[in-house]
N, C-alpha and C. Protein backbone atom coordinates (compact mmCIF):
# COMPACT_ATOMS: atom_id res chain seq x y z
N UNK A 1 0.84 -1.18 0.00
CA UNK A 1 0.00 0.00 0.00
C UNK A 1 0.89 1.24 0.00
N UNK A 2 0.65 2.57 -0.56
CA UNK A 2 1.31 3.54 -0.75
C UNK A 2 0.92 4.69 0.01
N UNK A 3 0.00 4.26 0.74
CA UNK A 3 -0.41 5.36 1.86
C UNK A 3 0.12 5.69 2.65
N UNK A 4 0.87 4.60 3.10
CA UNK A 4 1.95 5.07 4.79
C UNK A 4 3.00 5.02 4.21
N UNK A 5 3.57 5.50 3.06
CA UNK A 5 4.75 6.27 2.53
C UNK A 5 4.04 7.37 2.11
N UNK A 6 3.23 7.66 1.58
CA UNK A 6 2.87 9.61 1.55
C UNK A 6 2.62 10.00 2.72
N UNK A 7 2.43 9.39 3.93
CA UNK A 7 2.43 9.86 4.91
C UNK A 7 3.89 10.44 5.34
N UNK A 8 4.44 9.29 5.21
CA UNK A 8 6.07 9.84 5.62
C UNK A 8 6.82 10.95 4.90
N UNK A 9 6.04 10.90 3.88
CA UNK A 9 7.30 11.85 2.35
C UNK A 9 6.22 13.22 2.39
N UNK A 10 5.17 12.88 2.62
CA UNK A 10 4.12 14.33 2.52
C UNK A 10 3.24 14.67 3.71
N UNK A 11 3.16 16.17 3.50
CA UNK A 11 2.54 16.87 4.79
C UNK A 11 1.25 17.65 4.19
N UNK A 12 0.03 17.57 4.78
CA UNK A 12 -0.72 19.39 4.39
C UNK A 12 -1.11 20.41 5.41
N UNK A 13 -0.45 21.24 4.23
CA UNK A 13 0.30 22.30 4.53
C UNK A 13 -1.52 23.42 4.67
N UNK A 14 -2.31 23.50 5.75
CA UNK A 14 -3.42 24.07 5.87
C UNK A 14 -3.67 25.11 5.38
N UNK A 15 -2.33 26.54 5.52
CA UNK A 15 -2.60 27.53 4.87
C UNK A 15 -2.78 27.50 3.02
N UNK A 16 -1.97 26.96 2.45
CA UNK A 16 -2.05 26.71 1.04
C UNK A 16 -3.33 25.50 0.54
N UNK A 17 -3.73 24.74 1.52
CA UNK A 17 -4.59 23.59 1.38
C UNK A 17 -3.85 22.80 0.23
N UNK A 18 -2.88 22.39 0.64
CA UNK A 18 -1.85 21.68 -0.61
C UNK A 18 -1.04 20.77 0.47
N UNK A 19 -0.67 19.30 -0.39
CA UNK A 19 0.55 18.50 0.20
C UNK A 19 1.90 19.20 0.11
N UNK A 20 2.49 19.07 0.90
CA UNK A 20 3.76 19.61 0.83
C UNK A 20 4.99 18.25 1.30
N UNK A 21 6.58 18.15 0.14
CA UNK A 21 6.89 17.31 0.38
C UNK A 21 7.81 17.35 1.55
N UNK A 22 8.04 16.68 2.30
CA UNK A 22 9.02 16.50 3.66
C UNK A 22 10.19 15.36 3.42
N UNK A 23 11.14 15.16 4.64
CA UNK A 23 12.08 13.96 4.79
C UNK A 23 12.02 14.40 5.82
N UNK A 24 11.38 12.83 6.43
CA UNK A 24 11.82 12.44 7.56
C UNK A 24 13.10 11.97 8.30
N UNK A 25 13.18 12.18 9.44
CA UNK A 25 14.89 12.26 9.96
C UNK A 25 15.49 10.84 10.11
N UNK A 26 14.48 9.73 10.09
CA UNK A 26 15.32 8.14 9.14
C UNK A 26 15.37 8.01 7.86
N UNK A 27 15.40 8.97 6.97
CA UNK A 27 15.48 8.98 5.69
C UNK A 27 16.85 8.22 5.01
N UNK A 28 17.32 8.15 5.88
CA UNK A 28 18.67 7.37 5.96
C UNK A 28 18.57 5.67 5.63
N UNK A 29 17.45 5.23 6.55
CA UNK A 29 16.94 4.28 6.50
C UNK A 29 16.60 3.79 4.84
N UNK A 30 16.19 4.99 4.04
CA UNK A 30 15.47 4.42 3.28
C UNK A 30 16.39 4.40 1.49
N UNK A 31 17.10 5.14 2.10
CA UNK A 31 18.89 5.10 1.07
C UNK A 31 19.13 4.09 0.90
N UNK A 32 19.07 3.65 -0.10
CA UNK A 32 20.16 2.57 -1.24
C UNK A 32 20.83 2.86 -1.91
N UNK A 33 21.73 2.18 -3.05
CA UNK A 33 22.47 2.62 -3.72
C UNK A 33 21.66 2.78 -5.12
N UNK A 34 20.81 2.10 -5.31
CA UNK A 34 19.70 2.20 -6.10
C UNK A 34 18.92 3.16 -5.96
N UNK A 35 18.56 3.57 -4.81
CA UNK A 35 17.95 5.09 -4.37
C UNK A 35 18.64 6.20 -4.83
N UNK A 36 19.97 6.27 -4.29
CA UNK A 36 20.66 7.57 -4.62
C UNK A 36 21.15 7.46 -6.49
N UNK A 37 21.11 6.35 -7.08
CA UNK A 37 21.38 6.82 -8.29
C UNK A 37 20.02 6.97 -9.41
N UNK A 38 18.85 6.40 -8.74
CA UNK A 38 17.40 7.00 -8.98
C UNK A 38 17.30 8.47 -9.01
N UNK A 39 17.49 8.71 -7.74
CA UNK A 39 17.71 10.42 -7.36
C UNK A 39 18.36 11.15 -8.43
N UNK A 40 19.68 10.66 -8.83
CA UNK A 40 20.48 11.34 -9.21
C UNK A 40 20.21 11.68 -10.91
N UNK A 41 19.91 10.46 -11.35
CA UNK A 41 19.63 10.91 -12.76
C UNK A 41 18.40 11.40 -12.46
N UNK A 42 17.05 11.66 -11.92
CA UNK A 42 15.95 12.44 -11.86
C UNK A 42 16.56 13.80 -11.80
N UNK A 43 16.85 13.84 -10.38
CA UNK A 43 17.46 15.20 -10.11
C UNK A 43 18.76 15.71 -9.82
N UNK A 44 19.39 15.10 -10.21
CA UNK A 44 21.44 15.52 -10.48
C UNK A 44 21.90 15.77 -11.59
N UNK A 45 22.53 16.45 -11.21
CA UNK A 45 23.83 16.69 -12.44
C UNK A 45 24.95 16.85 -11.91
N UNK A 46 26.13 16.78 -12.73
CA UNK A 46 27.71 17.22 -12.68
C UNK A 46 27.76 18.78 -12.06
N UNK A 47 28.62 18.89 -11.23
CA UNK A 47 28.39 20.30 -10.89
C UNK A 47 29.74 21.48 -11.67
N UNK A 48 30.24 20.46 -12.60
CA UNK A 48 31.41 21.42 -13.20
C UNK A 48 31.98 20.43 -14.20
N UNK A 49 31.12 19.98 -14.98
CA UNK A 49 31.96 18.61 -15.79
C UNK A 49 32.89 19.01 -16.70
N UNK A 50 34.54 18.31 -16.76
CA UNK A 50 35.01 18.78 -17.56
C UNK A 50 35.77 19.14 -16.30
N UNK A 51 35.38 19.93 -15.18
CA UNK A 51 36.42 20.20 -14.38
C UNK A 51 36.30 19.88 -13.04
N UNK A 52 35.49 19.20 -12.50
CA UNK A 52 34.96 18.74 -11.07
C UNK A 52 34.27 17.94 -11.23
N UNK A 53 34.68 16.70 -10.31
CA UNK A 53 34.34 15.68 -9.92
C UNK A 53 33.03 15.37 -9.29
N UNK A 54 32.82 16.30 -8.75
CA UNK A 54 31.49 16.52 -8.05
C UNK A 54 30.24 16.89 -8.50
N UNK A 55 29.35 16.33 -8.03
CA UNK A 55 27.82 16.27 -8.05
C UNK A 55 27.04 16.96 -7.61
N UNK A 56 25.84 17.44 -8.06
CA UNK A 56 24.52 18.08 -7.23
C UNK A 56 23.62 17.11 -6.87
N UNK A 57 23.15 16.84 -6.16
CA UNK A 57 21.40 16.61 -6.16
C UNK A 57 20.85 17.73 -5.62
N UNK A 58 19.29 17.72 -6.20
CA UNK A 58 18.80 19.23 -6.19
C UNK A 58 17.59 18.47 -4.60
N UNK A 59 17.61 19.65 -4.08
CA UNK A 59 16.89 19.55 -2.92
C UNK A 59 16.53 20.65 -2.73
N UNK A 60 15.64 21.21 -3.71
CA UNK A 60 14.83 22.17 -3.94
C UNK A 60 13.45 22.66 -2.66
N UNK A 61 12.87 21.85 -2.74
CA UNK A 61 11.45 21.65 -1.79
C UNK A 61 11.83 21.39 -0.54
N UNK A 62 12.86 21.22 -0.03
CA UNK A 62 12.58 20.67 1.51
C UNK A 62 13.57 21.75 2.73
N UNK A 63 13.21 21.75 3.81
CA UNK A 63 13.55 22.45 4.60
C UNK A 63 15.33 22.23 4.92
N UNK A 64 15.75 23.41 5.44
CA UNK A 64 17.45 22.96 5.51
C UNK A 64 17.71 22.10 6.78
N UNK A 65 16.65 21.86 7.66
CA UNK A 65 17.18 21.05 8.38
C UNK A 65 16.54 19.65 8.55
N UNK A 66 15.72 19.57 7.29
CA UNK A 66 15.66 17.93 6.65
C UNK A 66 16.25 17.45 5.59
N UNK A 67 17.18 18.58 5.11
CA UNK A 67 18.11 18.41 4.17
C UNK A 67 19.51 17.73 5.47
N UNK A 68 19.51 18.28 6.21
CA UNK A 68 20.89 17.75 6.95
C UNK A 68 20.58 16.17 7.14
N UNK A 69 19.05 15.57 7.73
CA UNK A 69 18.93 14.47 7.78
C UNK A 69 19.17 13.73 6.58
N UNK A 70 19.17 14.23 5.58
CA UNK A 70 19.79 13.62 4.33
C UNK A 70 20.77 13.34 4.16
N UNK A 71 21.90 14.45 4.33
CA UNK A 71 23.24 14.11 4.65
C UNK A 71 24.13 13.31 5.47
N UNK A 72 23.27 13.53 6.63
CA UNK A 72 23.64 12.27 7.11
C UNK A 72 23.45 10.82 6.60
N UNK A 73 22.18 10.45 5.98
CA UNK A 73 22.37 9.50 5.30
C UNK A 73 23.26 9.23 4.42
N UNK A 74 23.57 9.85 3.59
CA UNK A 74 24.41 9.74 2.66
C UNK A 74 25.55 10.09 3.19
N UNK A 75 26.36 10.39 4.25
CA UNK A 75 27.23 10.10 4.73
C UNK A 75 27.33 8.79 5.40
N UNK A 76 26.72 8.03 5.86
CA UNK A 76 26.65 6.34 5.90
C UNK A 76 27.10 5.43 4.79
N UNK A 77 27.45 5.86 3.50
CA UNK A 77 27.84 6.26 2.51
C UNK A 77 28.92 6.00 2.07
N UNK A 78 29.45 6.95 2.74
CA UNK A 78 30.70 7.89 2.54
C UNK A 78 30.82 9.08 1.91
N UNK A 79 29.24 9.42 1.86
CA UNK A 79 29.19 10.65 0.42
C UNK A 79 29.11 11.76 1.36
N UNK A 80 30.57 12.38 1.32
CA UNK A 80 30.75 13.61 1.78
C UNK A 80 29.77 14.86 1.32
N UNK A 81 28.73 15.81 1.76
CA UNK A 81 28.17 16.74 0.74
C UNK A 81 28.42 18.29 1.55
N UNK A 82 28.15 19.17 1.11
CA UNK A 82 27.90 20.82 1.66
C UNK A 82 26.35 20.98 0.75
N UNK A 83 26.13 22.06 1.85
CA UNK A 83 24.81 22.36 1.60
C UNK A 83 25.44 23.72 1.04
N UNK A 84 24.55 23.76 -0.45
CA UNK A 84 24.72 25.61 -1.17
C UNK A 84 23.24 26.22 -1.11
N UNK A 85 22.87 27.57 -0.81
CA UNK A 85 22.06 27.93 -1.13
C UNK A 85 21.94 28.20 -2.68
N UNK A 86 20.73 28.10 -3.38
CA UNK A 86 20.50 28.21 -4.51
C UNK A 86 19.83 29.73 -4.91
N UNK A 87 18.76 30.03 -3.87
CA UNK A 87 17.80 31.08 -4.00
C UNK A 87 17.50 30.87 -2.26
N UNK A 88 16.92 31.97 -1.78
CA UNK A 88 16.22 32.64 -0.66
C UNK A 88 15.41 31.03 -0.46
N UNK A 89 15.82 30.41 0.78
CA UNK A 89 15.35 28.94 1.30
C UNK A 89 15.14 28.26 0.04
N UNK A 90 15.85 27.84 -0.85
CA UNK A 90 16.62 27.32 -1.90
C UNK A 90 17.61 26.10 -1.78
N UNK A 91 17.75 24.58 -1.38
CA UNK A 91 19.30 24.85 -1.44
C UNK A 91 19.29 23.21 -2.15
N UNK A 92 21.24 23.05 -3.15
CA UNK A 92 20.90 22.18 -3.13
C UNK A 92 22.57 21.12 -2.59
N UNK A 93 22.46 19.89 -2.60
CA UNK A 93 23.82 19.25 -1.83
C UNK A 93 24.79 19.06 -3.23
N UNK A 94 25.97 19.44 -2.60
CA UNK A 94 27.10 18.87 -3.87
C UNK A 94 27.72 18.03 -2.87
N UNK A 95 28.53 16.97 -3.39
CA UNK A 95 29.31 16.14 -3.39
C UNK A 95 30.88 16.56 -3.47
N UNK A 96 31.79 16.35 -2.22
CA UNK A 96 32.82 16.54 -1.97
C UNK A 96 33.86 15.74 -3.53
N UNK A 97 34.66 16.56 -3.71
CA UNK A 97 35.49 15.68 -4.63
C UNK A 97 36.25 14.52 -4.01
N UNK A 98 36.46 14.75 -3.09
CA UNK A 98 37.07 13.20 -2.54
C UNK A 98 35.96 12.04 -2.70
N UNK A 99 34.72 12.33 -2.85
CA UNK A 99 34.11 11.52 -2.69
C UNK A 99 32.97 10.55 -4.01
N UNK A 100 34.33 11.04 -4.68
CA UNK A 100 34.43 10.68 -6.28
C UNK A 100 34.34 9.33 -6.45
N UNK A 101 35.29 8.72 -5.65
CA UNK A 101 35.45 6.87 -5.76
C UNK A 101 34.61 6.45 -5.38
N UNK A 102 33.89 6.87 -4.22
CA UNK A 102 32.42 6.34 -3.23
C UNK A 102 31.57 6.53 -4.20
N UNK A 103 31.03 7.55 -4.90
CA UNK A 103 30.11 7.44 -5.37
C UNK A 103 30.21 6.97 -6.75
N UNK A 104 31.71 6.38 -7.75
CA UNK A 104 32.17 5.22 -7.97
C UNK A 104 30.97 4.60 -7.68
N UNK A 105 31.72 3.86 -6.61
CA UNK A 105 31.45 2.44 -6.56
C UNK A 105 29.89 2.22 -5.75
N UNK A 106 28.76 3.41 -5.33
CA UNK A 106 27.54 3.18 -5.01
C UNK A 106 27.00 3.17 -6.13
N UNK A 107 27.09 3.78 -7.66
CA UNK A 107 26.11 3.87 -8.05
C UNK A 107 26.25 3.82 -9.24
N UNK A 108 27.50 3.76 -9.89
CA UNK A 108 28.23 4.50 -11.34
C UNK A 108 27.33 2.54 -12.02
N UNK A 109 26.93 1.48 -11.95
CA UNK A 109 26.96 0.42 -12.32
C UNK A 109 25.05 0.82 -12.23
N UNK A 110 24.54 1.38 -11.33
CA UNK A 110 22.94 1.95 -11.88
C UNK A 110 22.55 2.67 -12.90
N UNK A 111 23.19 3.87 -13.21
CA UNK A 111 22.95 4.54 -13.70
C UNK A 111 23.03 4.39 -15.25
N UNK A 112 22.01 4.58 -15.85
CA UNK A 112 21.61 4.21 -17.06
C UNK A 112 22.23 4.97 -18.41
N UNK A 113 22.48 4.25 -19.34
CA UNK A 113 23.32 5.12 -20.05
C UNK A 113 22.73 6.73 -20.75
N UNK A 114 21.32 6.29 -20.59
CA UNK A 114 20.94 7.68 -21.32
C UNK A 114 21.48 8.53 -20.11
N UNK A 115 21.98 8.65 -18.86
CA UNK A 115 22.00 9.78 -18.14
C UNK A 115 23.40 9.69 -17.75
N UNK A 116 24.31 8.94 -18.48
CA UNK A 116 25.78 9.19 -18.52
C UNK A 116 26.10 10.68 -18.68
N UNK A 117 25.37 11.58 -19.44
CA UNK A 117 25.82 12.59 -19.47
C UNK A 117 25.77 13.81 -18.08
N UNK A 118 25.18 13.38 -17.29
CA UNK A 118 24.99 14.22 -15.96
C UNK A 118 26.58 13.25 -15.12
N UNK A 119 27.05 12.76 -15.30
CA UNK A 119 27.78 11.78 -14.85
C UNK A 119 29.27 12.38 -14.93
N UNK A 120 30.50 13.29 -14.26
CA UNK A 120 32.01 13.75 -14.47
C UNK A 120 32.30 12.70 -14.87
N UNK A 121 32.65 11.35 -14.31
CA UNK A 121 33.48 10.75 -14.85
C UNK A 121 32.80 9.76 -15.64
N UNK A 122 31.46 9.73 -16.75
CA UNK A 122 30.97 8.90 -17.43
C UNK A 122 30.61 9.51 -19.07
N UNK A 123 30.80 9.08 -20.04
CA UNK A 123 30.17 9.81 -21.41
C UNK A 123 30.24 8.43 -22.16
């Protein structure tokens, strides 16, 4: 059933009368390596390809301090990230360049060839 996962991933939000999306703080829990390279071709890209190793995922919608519970997951990992603001409560995570080989070897074998191109070290 898919109900008690929109519970977990969505909130409503009374003033707007709209769902609004959340992460919960075991979101960690719910990280795979299959997860994060789902994520990534949806919503990643290279953050300097051609000259950096490093990655975005966009974490557009969610608050900065359910974005940290993210990071921590993905530091279970090893995926080092910093949080950038993008715009005014905006933000999204890049990926440490050291943490080039880790994310290697979590995910570079998911990721599908049409989205090699969001990929530094894949074409």
């Amino acid at each position: 059933e898919v109900k008690p996962l929109a519970e977990i991933f969505y909130t409503w939000n009374e003033k707007t009368s709209r769902f609004e999306k959340k992460l919960p703080k075991n979101i960690g829990d719910f990280l795979t390596s299959g997860v994060i390279a789902t994520w990534f071709m949806d919503d990643g890209s290279a953050k300097w390809k051609g000259h950096s190793n490093s990655v975005r995922f966009s974490t557009d919608c969610f608050k900065q301090e359910e974005i940290s519970y993210l990071q921590r997951g993905l530091k279970d990992y090893g995926i080092d990230t910093t949080l950038q603001q993008k715009r005014k409560n905006q933000w999204t995570l890049a990926t440490s360049e050291a943490s080039k080989n880790v994310l290697k070897e979590v995910f570079s074998d998911k990721i599908l060839p049409e989205f090699y191109y969001k990929v530094p070290w894949m074409d």
